[in-house]
C-alpha atoms as a PDB file:
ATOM      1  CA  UNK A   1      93.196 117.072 123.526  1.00  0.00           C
ATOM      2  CA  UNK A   2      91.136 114.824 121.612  1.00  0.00           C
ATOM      3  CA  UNK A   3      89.935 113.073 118.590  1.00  0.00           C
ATOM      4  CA  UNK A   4      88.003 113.278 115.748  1.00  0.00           C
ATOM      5  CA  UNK A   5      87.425 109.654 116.227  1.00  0.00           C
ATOM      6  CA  UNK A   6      86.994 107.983 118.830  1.00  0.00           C
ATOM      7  CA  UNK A   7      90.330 107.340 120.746  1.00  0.00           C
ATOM      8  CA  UNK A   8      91.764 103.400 120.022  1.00  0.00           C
ATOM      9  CA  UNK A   9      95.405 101.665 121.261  1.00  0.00           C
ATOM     10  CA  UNK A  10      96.093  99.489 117.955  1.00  0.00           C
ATOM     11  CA  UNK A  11      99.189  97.680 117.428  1.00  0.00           C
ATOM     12  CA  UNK A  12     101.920  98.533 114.478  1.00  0.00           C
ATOM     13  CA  UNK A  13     105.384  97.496 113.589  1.00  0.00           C
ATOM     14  CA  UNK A  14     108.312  99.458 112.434  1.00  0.00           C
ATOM     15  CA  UNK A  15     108.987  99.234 108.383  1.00  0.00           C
ATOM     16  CA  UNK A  16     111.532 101.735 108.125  1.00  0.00           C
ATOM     17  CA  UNK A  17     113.233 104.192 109.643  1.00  0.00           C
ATOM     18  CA  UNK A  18     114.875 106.804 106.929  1.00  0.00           C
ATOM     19  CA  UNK A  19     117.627 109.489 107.968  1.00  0.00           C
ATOM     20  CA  UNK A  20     116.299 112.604 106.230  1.00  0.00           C
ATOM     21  CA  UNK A  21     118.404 115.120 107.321  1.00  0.00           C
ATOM     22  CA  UNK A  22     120.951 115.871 109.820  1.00  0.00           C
ATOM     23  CA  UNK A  23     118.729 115.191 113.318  1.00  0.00           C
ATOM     24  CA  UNK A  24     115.378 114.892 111.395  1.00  0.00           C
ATOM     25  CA  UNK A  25     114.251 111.125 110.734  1.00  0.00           C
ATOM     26  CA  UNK A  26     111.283 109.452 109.419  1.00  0.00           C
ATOM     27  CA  UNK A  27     109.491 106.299 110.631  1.00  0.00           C
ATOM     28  CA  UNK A  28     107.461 104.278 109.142  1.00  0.00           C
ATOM     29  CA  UNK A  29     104.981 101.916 110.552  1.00  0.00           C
ATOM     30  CA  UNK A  30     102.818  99.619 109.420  1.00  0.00           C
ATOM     31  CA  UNK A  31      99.486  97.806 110.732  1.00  0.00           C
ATOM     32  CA  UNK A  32      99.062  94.414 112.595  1.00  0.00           C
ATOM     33  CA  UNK A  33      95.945  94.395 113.091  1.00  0.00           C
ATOM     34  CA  UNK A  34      93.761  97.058 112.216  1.00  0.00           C
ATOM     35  CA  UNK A  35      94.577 100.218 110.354  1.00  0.00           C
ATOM     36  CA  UNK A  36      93.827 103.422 112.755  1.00  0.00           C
ATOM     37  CA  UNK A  37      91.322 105.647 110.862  1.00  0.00           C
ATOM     38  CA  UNK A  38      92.218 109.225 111.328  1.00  0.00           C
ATOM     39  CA  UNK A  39      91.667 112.901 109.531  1.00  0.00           C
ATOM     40  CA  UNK A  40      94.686 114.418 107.947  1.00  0.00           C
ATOM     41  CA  UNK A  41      96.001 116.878 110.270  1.00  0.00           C
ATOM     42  CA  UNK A  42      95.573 114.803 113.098  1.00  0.00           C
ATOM     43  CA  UNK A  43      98.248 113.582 115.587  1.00  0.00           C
ATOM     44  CA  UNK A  44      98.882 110.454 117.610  1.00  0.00           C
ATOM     45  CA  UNK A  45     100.841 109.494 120.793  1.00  0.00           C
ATOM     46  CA  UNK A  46     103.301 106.764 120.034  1.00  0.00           C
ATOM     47  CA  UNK A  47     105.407 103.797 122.542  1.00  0.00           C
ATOM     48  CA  UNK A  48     107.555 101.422 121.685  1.00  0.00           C
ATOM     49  CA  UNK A  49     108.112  97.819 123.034  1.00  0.00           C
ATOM     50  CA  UNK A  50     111.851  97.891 122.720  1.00  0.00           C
ATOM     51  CA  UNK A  51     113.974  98.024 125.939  1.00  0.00           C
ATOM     52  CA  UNK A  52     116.471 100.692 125.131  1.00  0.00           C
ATOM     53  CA  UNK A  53     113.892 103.393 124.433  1.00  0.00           C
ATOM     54  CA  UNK A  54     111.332 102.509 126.994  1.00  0.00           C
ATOM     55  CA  UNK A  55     107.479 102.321 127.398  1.00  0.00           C
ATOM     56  CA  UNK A  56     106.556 105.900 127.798  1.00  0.00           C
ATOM     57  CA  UNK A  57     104.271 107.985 124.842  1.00  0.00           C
ATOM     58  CA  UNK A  58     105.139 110.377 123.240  1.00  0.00           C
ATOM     59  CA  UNK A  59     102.951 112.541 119.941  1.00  0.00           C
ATOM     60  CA  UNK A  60     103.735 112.950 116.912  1.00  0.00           C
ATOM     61  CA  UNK A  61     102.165 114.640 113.841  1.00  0.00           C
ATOM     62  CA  UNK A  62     100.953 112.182 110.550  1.00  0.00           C
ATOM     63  CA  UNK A  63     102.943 112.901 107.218  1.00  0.00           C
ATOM     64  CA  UNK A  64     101.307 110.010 105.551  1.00  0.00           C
ATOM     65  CA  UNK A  65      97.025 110.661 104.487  1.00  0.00           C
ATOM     66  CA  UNK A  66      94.230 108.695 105.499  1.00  0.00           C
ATOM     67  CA  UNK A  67      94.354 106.610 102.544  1.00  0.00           C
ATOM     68  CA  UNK A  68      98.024 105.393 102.907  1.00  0.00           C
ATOM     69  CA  UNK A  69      98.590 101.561 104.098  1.00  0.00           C
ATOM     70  CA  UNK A  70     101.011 102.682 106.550  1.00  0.00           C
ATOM     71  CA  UNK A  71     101.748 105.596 108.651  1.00  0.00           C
ATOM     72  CA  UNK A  72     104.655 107.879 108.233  1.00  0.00           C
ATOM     73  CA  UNK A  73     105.996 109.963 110.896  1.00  0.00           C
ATOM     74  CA  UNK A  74     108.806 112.571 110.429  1.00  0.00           C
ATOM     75  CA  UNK A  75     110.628 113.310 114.104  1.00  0.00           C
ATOM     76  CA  UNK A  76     113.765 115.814 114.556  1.00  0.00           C
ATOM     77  CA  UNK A  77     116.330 113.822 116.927  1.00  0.00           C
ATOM     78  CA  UNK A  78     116.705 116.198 119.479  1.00  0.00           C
ATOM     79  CA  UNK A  79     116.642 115.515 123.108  1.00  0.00           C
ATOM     80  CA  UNK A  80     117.721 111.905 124.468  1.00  0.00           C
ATOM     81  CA  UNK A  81     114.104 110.177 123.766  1.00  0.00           C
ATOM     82  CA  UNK A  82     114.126 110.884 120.202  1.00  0.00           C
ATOM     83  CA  UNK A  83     117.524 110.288 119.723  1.00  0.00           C
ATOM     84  CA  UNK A  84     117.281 106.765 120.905  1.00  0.00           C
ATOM     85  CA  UNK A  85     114.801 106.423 117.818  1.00  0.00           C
ATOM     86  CA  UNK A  86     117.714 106.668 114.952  1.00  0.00           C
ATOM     87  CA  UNK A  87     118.727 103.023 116.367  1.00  0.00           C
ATOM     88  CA  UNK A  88     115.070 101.441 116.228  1.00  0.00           C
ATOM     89  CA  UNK A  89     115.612  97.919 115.121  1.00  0.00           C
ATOM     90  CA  UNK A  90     113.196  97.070 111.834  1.00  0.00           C
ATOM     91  CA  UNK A  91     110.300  95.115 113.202  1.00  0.00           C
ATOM     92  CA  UNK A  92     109.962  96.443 116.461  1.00  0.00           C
ATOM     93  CA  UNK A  93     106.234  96.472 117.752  1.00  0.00           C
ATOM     94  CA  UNK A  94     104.629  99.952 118.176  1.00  0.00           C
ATOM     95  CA  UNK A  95     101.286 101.049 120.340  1.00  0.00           C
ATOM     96  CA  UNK A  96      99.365 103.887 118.612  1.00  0.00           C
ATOM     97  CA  UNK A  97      97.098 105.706 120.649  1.00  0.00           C
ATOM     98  CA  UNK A  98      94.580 107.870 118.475  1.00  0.00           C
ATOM     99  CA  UNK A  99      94.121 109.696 116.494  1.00  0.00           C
ATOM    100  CA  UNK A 100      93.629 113.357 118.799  1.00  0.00           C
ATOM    101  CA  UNK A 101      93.578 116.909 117.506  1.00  0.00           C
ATOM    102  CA  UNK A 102      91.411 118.675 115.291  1.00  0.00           C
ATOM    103  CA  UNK A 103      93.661 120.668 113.075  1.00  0.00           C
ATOM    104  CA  UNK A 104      92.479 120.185 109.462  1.00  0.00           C
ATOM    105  CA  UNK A 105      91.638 122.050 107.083  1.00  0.00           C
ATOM    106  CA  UNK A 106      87.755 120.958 106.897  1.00  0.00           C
ATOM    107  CA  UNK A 107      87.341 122.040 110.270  1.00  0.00           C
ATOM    108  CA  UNK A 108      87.408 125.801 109.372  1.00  0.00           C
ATOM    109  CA  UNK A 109      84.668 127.728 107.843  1.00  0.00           C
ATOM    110  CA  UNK A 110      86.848 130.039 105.750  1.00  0.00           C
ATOM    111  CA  UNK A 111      87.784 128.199 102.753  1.00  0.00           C
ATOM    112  CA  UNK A 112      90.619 130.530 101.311  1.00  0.00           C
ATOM    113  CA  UNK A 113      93.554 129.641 103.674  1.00  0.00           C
ATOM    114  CA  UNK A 114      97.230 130.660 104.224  1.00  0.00           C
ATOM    115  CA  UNK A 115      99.191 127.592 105.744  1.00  0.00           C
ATOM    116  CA  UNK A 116     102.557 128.244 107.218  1.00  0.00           C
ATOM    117  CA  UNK A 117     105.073 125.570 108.094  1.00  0.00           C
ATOM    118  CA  UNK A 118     108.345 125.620 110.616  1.00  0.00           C
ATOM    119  CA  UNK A 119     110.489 123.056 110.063  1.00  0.00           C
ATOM    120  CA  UNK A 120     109.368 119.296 110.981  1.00  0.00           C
ATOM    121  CA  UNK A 121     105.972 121.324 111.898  1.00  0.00           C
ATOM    122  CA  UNK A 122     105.551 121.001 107.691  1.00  0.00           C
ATOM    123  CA  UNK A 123     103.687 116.999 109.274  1.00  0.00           C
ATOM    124  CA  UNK A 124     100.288 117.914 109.171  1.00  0.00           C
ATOM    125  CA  UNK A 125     100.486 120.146 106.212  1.00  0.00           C
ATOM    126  CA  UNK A 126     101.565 117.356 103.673  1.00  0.00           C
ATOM    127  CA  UNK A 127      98.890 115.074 104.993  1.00  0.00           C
ATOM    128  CA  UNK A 128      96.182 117.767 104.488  1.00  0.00           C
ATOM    129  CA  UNK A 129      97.787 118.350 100.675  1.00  0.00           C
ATOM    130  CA  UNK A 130      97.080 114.880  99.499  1.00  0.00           C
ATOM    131  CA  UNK A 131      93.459 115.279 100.351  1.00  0.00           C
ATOM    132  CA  UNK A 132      92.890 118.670  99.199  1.00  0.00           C
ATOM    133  CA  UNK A 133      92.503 117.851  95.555  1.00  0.00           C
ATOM    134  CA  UNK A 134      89.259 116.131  96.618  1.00  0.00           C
ATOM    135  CA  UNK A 135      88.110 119.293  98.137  1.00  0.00           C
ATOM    136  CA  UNK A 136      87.927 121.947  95.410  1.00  0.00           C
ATOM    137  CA  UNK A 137      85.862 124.180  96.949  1.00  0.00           C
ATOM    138  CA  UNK A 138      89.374 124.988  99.313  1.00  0.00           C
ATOM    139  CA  UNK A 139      92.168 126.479  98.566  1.00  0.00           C
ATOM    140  CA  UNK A 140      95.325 126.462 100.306  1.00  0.00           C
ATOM    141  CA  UNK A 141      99.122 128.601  99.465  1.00  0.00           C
ATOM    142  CA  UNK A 142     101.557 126.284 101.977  1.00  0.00           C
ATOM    143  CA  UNK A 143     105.311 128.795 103.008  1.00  0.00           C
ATOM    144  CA  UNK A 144     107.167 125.846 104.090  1.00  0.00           C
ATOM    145  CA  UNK A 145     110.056 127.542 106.241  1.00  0.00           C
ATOM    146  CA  UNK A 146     113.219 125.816 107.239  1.00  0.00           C
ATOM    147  CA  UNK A 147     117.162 127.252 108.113  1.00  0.00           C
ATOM    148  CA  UNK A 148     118.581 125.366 105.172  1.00  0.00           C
ATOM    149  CA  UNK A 149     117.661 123.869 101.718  1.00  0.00           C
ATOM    150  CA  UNK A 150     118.793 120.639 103.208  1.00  0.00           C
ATOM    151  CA  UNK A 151     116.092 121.396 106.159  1.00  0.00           C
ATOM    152  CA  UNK A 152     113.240 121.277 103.519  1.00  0.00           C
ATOM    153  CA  UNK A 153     112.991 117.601 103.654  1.00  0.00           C
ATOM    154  CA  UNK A 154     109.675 117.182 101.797  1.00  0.00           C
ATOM    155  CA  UNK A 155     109.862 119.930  99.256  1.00  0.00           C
ATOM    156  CA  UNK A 156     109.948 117.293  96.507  1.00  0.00           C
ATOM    157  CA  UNK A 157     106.955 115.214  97.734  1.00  0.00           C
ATOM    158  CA  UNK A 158     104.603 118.841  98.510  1.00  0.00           C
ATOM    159  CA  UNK A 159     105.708 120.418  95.037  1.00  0.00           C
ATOM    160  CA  UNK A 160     104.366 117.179  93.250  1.00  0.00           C
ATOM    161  CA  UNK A 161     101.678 117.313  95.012  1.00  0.00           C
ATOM    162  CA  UNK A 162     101.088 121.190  94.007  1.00  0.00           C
ATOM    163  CA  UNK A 163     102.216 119.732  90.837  1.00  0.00           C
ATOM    164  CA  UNK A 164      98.675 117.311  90.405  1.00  0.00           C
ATOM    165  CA  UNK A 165      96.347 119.995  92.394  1.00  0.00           C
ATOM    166  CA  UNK A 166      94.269 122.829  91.296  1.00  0.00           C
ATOM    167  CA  UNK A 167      93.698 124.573  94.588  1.00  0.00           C
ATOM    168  CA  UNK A 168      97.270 123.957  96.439  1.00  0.00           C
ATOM    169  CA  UNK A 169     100.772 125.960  96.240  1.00  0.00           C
ATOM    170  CA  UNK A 170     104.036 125.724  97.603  1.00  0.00           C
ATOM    171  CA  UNK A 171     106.173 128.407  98.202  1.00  0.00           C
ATOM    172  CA  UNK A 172     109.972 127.470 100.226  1.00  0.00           C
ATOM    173  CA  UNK A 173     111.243 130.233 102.442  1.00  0.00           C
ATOM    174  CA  UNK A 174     114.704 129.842 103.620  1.00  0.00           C
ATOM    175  CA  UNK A 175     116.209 131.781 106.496  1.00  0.00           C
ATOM    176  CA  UNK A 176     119.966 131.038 105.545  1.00  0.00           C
ATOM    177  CA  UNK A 177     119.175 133.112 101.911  1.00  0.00           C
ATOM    178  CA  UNK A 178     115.699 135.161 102.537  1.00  0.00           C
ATOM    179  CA  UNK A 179     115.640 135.758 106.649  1.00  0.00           C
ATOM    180  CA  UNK A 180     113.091 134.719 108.798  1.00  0.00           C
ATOM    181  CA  UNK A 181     109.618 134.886 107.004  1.00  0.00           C
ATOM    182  CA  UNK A 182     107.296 137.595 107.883  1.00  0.00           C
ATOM    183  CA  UNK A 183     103.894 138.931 107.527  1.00  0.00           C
ATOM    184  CA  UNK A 184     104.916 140.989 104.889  1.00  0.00           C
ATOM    185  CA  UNK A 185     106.453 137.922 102.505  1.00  0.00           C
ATOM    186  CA  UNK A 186     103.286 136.334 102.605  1.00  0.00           C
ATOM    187  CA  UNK A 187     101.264 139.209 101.544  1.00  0.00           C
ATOM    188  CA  UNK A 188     103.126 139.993  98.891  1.00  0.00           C
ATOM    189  CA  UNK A 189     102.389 136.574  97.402  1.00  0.00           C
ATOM    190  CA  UNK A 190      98.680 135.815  98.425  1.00  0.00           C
ATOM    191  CA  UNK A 191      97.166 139.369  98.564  1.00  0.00           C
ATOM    192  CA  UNK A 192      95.334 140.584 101.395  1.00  0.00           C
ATOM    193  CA  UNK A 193      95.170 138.318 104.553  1.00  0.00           C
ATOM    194  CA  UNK A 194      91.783 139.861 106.494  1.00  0.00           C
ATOM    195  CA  UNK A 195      89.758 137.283 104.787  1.00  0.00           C
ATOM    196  CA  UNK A 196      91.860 134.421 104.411  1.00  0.00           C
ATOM    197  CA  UNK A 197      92.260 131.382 107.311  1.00  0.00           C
ATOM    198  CA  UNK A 198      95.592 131.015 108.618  1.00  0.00           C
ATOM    199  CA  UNK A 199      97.133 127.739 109.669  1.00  0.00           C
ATOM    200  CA  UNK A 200     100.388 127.358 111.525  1.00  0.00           C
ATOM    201  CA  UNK A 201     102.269 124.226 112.328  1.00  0.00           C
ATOM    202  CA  UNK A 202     105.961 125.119 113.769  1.00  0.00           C
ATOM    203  CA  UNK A 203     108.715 126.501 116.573  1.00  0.00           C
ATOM    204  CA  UNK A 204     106.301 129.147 118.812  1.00  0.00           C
ATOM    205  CA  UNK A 205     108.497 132.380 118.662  1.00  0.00           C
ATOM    206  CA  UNK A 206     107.828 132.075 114.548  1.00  0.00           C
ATOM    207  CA  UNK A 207     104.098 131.566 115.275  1.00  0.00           C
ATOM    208  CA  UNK A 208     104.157 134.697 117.860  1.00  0.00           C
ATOM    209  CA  UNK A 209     105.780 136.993 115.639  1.00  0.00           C
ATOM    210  CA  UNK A 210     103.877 136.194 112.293  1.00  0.00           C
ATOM    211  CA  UNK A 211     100.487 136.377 114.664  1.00  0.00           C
ATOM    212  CA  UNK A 212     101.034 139.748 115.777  1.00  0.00           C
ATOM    213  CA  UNK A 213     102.501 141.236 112.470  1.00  0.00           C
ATOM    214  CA  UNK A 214      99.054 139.489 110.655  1.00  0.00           C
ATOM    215  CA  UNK A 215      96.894 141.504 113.339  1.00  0.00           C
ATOM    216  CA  UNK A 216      98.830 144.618 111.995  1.00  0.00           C
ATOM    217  CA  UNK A 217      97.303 144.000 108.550  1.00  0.00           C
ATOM    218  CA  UNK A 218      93.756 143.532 109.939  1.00  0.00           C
ATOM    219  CA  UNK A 219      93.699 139.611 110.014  1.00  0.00           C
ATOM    220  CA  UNK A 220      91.399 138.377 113.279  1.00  0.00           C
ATOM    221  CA  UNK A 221      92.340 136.637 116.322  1.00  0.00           C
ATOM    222  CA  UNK A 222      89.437 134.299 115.208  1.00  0.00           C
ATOM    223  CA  UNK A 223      91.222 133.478 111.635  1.00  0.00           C
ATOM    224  CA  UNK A 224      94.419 132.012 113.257  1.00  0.00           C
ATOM    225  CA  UNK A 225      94.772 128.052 113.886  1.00  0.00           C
ATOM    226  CA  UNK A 226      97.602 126.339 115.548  1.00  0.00           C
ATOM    227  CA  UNK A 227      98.650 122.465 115.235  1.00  0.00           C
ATOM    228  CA  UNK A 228      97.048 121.735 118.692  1.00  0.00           C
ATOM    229  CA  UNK A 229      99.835 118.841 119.549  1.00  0.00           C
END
């Protein structure tokens, strides 16, 4: 694992921290000193100095874009670390260590891309859609896929993002009313997938199964990218 950028420790405070959902939370933090300088996409391991949640790292994918003050972090509460983080007292100092990953976007040479969210694994994918108006030479159809409606925490935020953009659409895909997504679903909306990049960010049994059903319609091994958290 590594960076784009050169690895840095830099010091941040907690803002906010926003129940989104049942077990899905987001945190935001902002800078005390200076503001870490990452690529959308990109990930970062995060401690806190707070006594009931303890010193250890953990990583976390960026909502918020490069150009934001602050940086946003949306978490799902499950397992005893995480859970700890609902109770985060506002103002509590943060260590940032980052930024690592290279899953954007601009890293791929085939322009025409497919991106496919699970869940809180949507992170990277709204980061990347705030830039990608600046890059029209992209283009980029996001299936944001969650259990629930009330799952699809950032619908609102991605569809006015769509909303502004030229090159970006969002289509929701949930299991409760539709199934699980498959290979198939996303054909049907963006055509044929041989050519086309593929970007996944989400729970690994979804990945697996989409990944072999693509191969089935011809896409290559060497088209498929995975959030590399």
């Amino acid at each position: 694992m590594f960076g784009l950028f050169f690895e840095k420790k830099l010091k941040y405070r907690v803002q906010e921290v926003k129940d989104l959902a049942a077990n899905i939370i987001e945190i935001t933090l902002a800078p005390q000193e200076k503001k870490l300088k990452y690529k959308a996409g990109q990930y970062i391991f995060l401690s806190f100095m707070n006594e009931k949640i303890g010193p250890e790292e953990h990583p976390f994918s960026l909502v918020s874009s490069p150009a934001d003050a602050n940086l946003r972090l949306v978490i799902k509460t499950i397992g005893d670390y995480v859970q700890n983080l609902k109770g985060l007292p506002i103002g509590s100092r943060a260590i940032v260590r980052g930024p690592l990953g290279k899953f954007s976007f601009l890293n791929f040479k085939n322009k025409n891309q497919i991106w496919i969210a699970g869940g809180v694994g949507i992170a990277p994918f709204l980061s990347m859609s705030k830039i990608l108006a600046e890059h029209q030479d992209y283009s980029a159809t996001l299936f944001y896929c969650a259990n629930t409606e009330a799952e699809m925490i950032l619908i609102n935020e991605l569809k006015a993002v769509a909303i502004a953009s030229k090159n970006f659409q969002v289509v929701s895909f949930c299991a409760d009313k539709q199934g699980f997504i498959t290979a198939e679903d996303i054909k049907r909306t963006v055509g044929e997938v041989k050519d086309k990049a593929i970007l996944f960010s989400g729970p690994k049994p979804m990945v697996s199964a989409l990944r072999q059903e693509f191969l089935e319609f011809g896409a290559l091994e060497t088209n498929f990218h995975t959030d590399d958290m």
